[in-house]
PDB file of N, CA and C in Angstrom:
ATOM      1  N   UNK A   1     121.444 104.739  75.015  1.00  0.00           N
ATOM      2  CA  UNK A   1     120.406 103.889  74.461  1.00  0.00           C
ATOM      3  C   UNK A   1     119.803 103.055  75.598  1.00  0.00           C
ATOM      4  N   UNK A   2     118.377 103.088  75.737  1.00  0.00           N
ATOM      5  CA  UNK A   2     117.747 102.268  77.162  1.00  0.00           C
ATOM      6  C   UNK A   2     118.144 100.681  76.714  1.00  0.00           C
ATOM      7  N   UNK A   3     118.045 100.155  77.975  1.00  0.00           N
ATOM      8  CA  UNK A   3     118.023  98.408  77.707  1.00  0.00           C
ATOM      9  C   UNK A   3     116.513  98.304  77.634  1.00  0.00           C
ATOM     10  N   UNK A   4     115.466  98.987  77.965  1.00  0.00           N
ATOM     11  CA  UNK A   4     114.464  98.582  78.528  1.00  0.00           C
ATOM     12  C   UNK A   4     113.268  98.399  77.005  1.00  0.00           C
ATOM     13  N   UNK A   5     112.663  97.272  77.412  1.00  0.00           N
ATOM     14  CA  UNK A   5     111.883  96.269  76.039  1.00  0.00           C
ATOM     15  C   UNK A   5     110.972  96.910  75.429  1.00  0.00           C
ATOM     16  N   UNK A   6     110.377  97.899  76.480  1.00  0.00           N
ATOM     17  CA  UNK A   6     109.057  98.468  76.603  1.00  0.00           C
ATOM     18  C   UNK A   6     109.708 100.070  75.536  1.00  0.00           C
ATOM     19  N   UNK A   7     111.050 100.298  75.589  1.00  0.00           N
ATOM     20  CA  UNK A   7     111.080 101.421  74.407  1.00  0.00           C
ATOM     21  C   UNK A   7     111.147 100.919  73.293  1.00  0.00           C
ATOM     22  N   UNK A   8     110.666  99.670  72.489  1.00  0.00           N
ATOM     23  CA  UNK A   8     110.223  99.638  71.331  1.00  0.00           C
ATOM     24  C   UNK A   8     108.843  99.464  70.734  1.00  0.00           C
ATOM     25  N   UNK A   9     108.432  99.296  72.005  1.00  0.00           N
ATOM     26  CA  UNK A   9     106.841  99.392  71.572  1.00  0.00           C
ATOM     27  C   UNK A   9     105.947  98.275  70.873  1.00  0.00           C
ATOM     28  N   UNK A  10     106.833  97.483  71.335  1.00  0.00           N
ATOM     29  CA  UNK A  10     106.498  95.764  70.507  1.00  0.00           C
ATOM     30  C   UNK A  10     105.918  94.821  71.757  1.00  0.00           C
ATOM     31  N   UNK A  11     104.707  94.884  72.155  1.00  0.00           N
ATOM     32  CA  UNK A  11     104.118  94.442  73.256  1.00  0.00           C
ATOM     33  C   UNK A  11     104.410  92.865  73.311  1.00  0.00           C
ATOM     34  N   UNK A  12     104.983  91.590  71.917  1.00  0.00           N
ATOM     35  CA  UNK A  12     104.635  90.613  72.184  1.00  0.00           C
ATOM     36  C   UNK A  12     106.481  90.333  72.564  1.00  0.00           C
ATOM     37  N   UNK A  13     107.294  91.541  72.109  1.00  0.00           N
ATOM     38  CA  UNK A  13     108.513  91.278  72.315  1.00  0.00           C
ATOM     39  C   UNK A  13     108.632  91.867  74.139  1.00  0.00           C
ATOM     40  N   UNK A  14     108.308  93.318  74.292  1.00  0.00           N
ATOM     41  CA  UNK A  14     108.028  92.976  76.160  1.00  0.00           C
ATOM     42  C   UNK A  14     107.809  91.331  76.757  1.00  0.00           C
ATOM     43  N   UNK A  15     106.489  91.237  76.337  1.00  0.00           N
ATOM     44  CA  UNK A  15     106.072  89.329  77.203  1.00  0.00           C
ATOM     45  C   UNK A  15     107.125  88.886  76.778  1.00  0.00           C
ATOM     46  N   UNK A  16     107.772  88.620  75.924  1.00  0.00           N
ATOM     47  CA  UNK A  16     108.833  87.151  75.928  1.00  0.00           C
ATOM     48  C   UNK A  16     110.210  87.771  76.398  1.00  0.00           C
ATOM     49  N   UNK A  17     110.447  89.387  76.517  1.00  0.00           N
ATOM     50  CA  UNK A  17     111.620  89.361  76.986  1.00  0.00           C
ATOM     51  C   UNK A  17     111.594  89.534  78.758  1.00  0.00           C
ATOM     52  N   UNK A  18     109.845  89.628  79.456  1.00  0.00           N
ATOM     53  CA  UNK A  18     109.698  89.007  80.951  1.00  0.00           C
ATOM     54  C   UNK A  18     109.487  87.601  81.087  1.00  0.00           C
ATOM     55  N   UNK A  19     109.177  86.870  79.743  1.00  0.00           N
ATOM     56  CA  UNK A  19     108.941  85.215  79.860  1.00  0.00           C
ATOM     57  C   UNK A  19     110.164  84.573  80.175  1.00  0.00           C
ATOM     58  N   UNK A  20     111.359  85.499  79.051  1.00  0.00           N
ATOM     59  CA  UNK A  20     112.686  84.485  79.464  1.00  0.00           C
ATOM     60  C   UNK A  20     113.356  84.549  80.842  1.00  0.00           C
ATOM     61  N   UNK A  21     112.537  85.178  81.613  1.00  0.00           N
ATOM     62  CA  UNK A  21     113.273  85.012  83.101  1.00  0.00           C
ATOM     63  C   UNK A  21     112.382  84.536  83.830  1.00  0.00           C
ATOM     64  N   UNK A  22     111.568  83.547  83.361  1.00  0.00           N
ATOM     65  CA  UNK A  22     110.748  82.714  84.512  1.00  0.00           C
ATOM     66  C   UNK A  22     111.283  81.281  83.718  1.00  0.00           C
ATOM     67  N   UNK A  23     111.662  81.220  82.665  1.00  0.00           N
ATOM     68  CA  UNK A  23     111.961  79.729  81.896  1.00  0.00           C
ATOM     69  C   UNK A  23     112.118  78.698  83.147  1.00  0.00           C
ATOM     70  N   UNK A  24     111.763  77.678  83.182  1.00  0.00           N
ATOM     71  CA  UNK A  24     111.807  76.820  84.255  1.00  0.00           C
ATOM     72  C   UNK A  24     113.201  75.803  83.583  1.00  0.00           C
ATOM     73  N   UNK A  25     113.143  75.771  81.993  1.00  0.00           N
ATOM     74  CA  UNK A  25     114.009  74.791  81.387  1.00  0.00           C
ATOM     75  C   UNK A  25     115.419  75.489  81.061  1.00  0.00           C
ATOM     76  N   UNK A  26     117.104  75.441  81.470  1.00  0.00           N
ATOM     77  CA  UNK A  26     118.039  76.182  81.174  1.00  0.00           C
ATOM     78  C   UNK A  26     118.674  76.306  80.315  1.00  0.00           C
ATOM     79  N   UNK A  27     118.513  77.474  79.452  1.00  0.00           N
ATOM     80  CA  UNK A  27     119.154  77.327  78.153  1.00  0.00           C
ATOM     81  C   UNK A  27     120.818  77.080  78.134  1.00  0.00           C
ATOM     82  N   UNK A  28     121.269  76.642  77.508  1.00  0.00           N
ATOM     83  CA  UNK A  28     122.683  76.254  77.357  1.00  0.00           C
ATOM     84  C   UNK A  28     122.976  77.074  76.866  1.00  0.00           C
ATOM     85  N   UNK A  29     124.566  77.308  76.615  1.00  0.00           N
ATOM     86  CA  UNK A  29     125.441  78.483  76.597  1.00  0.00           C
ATOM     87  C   UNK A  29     125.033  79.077  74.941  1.00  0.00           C
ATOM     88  N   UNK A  30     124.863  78.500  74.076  1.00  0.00           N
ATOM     89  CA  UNK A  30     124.444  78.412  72.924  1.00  0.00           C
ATOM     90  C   UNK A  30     123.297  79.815  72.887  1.00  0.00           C
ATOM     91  N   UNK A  31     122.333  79.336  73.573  1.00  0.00           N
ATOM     92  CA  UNK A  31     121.080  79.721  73.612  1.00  0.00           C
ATOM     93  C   UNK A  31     121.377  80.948  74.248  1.00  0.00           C
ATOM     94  N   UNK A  32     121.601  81.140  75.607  1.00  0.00           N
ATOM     95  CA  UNK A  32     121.697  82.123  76.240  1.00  0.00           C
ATOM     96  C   UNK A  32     122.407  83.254  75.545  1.00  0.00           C
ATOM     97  N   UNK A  33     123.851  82.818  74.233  1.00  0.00           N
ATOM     98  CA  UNK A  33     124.059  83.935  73.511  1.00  0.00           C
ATOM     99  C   UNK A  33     123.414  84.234  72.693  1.00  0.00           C
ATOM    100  N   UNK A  34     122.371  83.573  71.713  1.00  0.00           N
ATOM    101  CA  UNK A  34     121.531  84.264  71.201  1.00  0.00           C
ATOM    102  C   UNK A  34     120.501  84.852  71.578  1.00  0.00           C
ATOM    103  N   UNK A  35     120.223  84.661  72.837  1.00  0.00           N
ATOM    104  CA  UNK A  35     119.042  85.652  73.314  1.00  0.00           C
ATOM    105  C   UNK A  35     119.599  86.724  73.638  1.00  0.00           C
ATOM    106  N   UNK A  36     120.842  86.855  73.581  1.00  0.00           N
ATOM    107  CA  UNK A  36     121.762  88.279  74.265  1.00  0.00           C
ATOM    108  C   UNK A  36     122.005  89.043  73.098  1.00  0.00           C
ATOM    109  N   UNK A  37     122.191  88.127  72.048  1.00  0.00           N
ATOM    110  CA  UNK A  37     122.596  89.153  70.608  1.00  0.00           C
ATOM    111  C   UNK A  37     121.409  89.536  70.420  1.00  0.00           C
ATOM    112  N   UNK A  38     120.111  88.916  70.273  1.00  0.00           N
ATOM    113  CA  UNK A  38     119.062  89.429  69.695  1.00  0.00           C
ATOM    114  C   UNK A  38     118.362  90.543  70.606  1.00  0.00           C
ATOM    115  N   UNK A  39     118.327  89.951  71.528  1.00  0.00           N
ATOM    116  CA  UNK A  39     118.208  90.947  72.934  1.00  0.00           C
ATOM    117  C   UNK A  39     118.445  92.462  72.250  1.00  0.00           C
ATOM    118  N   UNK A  40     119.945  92.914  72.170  1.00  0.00           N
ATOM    119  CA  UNK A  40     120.829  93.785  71.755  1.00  0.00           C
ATOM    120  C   UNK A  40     120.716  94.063  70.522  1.00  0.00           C
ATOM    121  N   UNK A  41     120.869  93.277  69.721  1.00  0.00           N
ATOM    122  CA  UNK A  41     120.290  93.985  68.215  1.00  0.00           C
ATOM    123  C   UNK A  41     118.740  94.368  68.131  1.00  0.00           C
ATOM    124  N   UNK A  42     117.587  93.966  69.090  1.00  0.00           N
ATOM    125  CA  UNK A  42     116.352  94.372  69.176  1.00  0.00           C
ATOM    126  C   UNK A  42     116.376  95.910  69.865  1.00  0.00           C
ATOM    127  N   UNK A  43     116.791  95.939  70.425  1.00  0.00           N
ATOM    128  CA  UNK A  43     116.851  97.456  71.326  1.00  0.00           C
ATOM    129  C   UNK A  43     117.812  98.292  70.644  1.00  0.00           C
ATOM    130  N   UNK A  44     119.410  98.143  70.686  1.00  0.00           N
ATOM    131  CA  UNK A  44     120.601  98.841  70.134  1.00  0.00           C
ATOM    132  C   UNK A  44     120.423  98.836  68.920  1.00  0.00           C
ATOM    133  N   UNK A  45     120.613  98.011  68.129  1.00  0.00           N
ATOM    134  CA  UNK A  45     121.011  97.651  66.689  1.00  0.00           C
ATOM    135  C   UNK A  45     121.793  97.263  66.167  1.00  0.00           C
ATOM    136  N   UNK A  46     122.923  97.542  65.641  1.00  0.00           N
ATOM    137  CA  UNK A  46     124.549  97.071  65.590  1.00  0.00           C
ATOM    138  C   UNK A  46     124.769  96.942  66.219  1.00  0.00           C
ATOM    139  N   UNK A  47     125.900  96.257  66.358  1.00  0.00           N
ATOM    140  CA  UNK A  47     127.109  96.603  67.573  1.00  0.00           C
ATOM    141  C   UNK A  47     128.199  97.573  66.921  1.00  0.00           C
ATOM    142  N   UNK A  48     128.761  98.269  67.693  1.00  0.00           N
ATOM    143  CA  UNK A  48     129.853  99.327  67.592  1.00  0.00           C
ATOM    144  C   UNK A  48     130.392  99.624  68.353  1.00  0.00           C
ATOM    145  N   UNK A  49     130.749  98.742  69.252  1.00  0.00           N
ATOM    146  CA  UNK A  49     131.575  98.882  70.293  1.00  0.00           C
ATOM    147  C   UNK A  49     133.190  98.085  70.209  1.00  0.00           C
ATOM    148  N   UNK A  50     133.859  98.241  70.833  1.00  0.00           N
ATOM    149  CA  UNK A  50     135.336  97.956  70.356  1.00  0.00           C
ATOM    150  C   UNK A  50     134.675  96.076  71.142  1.00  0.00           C
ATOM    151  N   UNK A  51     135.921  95.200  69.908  1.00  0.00           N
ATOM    152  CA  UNK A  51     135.675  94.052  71.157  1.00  0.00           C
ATOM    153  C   UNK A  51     136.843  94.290  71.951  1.00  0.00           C
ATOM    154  N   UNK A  52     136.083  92.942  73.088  1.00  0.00           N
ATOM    155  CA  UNK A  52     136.671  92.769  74.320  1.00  0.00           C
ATOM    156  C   UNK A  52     138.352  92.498  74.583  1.00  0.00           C
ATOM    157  N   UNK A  53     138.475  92.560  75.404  1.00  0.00           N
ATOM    158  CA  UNK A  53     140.161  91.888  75.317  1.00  0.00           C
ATOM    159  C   UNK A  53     140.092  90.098  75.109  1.00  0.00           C
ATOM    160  N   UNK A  54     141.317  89.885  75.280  1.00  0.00           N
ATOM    161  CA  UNK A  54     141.594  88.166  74.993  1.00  0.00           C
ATOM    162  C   UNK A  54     141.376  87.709  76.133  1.00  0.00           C
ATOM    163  N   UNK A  55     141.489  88.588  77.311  1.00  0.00           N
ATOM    164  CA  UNK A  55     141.108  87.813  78.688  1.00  0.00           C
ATOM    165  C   UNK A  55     139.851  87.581  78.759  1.00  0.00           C
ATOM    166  N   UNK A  56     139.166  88.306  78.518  1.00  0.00           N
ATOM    167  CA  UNK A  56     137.518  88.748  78.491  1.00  0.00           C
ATOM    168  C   UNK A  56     136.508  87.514  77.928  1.00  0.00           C
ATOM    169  N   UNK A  57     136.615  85.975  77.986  1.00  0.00           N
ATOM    170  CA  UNK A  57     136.146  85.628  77.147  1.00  0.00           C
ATOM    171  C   UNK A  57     134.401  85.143  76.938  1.00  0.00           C
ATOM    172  N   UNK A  58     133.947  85.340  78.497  1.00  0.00           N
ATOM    173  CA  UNK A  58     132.531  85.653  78.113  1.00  0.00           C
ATOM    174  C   UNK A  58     132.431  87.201  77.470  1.00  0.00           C
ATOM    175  N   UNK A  59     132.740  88.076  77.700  1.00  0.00           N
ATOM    176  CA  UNK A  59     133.076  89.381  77.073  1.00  0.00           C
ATOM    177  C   UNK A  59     132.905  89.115  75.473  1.00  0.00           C
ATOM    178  N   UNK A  60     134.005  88.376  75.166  1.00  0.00           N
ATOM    179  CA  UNK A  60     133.926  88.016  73.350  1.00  0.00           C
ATOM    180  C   UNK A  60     133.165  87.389  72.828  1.00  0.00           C
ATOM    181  N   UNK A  61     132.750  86.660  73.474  1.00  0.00           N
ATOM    182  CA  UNK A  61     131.550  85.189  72.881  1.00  0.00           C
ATOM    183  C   UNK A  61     130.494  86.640  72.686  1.00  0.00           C
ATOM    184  N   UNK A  62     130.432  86.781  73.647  1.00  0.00           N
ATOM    185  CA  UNK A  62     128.597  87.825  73.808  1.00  0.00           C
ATOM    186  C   UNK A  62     129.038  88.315  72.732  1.00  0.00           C
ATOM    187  N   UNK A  63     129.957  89.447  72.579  1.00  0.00           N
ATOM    188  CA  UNK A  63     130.515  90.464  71.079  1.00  0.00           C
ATOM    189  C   UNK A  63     130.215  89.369  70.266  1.00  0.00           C
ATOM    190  N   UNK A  64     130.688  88.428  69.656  1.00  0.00           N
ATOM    191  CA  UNK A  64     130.912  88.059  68.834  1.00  0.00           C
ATOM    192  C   UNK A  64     129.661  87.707  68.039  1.00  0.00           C
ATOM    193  N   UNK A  65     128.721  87.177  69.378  1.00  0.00           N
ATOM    194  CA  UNK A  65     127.409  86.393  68.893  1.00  0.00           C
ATOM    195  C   UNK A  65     126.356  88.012  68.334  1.00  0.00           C
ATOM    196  N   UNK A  66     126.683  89.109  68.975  1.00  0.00           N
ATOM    197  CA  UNK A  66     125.914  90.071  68.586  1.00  0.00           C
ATOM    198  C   UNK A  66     126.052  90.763  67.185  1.00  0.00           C
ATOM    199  N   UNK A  67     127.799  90.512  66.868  1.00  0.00           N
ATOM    200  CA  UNK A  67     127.894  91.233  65.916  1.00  0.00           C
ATOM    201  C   UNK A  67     127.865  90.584  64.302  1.00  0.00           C
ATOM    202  N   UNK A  68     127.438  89.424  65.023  1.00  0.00           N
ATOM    203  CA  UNK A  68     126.676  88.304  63.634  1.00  0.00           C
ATOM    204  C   UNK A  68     125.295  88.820  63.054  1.00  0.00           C
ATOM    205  N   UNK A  69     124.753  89.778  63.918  1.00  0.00           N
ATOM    206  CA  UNK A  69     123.760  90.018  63.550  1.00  0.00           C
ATOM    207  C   UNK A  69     123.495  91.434  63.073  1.00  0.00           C
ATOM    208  N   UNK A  70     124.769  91.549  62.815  1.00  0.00           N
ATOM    209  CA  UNK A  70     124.914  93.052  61.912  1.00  0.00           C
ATOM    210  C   UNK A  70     124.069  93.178  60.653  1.00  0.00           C
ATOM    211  N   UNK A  71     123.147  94.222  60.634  1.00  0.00           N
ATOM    212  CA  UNK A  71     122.359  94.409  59.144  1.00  0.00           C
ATOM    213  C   UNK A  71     120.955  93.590  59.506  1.00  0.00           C
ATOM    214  N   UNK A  72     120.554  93.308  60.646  1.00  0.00           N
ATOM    215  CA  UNK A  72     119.908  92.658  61.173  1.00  0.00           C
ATOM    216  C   UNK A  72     118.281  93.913  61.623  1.00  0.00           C
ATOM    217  N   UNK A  73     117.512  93.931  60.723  1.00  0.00           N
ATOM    218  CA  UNK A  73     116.966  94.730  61.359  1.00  0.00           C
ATOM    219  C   UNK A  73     116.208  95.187  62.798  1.00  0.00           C
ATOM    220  N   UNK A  74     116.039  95.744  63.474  1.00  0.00           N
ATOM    221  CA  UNK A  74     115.331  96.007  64.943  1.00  0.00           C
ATOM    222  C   UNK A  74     114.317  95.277  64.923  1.00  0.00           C
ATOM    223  N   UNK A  75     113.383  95.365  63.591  1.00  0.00           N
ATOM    224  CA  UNK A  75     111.954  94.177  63.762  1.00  0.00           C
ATOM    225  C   UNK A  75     112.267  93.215  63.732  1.00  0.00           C
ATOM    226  N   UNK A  76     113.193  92.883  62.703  1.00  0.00           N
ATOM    227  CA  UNK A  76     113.557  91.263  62.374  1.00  0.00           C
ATOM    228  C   UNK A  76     114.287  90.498  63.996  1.00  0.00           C
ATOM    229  N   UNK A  77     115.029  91.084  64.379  1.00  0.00           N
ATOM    230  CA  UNK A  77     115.395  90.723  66.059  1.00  0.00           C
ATOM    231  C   UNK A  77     114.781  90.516  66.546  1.00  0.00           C
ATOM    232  N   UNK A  78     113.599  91.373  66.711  1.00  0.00           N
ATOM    233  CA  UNK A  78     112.547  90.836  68.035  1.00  0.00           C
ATOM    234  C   UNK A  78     111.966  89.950  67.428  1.00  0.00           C
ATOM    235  N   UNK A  79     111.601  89.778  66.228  1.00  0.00           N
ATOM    236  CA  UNK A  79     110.869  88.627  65.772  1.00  0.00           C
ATOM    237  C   UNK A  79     111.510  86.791  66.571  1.00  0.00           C
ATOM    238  N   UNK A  80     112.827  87.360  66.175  1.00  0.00           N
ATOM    239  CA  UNK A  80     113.686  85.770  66.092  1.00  0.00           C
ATOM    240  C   UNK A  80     113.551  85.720  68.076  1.00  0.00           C
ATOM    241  N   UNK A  81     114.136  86.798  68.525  1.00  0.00           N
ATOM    242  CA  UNK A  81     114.068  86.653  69.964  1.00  0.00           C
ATOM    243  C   UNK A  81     112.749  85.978  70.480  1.00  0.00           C
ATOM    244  N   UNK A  82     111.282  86.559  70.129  1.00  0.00           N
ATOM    245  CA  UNK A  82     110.329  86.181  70.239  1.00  0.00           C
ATOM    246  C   UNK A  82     109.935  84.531  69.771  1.00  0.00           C
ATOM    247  N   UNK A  83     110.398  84.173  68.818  1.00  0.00           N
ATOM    248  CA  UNK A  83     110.458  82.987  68.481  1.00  0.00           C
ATOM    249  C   UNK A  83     111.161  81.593  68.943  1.00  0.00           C
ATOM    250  N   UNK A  84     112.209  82.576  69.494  1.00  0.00           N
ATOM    251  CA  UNK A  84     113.486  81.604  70.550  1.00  0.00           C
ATOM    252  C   UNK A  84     113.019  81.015  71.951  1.00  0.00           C
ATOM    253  N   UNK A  85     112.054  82.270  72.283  1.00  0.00           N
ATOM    254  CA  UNK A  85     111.611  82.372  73.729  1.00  0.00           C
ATOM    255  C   UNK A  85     110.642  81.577  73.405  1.00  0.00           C
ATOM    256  N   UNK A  86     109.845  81.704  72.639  1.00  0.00           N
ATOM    257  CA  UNK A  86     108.629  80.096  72.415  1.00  0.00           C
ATOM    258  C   UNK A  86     109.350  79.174  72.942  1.00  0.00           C
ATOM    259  N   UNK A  87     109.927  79.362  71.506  1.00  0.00           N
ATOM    260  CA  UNK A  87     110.715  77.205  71.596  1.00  0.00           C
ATOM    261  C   UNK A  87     111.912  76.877  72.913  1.00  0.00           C
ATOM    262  N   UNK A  88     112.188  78.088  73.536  1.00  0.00           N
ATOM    263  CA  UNK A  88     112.415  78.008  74.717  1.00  0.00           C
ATOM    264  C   UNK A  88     111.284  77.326  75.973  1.00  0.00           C
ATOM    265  N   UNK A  89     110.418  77.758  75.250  1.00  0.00           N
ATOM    266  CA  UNK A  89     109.235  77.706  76.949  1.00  0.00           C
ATOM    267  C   UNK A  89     108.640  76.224  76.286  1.00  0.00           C
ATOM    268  N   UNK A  90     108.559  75.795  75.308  1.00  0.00           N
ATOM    269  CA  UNK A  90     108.101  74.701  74.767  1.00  0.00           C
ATOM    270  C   UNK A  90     108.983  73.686  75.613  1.00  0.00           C
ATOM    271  N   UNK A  91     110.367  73.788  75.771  1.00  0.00           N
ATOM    272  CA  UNK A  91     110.893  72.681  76.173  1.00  0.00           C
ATOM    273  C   UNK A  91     110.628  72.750  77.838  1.00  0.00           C
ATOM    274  N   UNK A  92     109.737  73.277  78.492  1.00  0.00           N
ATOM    275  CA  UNK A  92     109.960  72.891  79.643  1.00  0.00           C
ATOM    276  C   UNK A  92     108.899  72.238  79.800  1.00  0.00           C
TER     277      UNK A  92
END
């Protein structure tokens, strides 16, 4: 499955997923996992991957925050991602 933004064909979800790497303002740990779940449920979809070990614990947070968004549809993701990345760029 590509990581890349541009295989869904959602031109306003491309811009905000090259906007969130110019953010001048740093999202906190909070933030940064939901742009990773949505990220991932926008492109992948589920998650179905085994989780991480107990050592692993940025490993689990990321799993964990992605697989909240199980049943989550591919549009509905980029929507929220797209929406995050606003109120992301708003605060700087």
């Amino acid at each position: 499955m590509s990581a890349d933004p541009a295989s869904t064909g959602n031109a306003e979800f491309v811009q905000a997923a090259n906007d969130v790497k110019s953010l001048t303002y740093k999202p906190n740990n909070d933030e940064l996992l939901q742009l990773y779940a949505l990220f991932k449920q926008s492109i992948v979809g589920d998650n179905t991957t085994e989780r991480p070990g107990m050592f692993d614990l940025q490993g689990k947070a990321k799993w964990d925050a992605w697989t909240k968004l199980k049943g989550t549809s591919n549009a509905d993701a980029q929507a929220q991602y797209i929406a995050l990345v606003k109120s992301l760029q708003a605060k700087n």
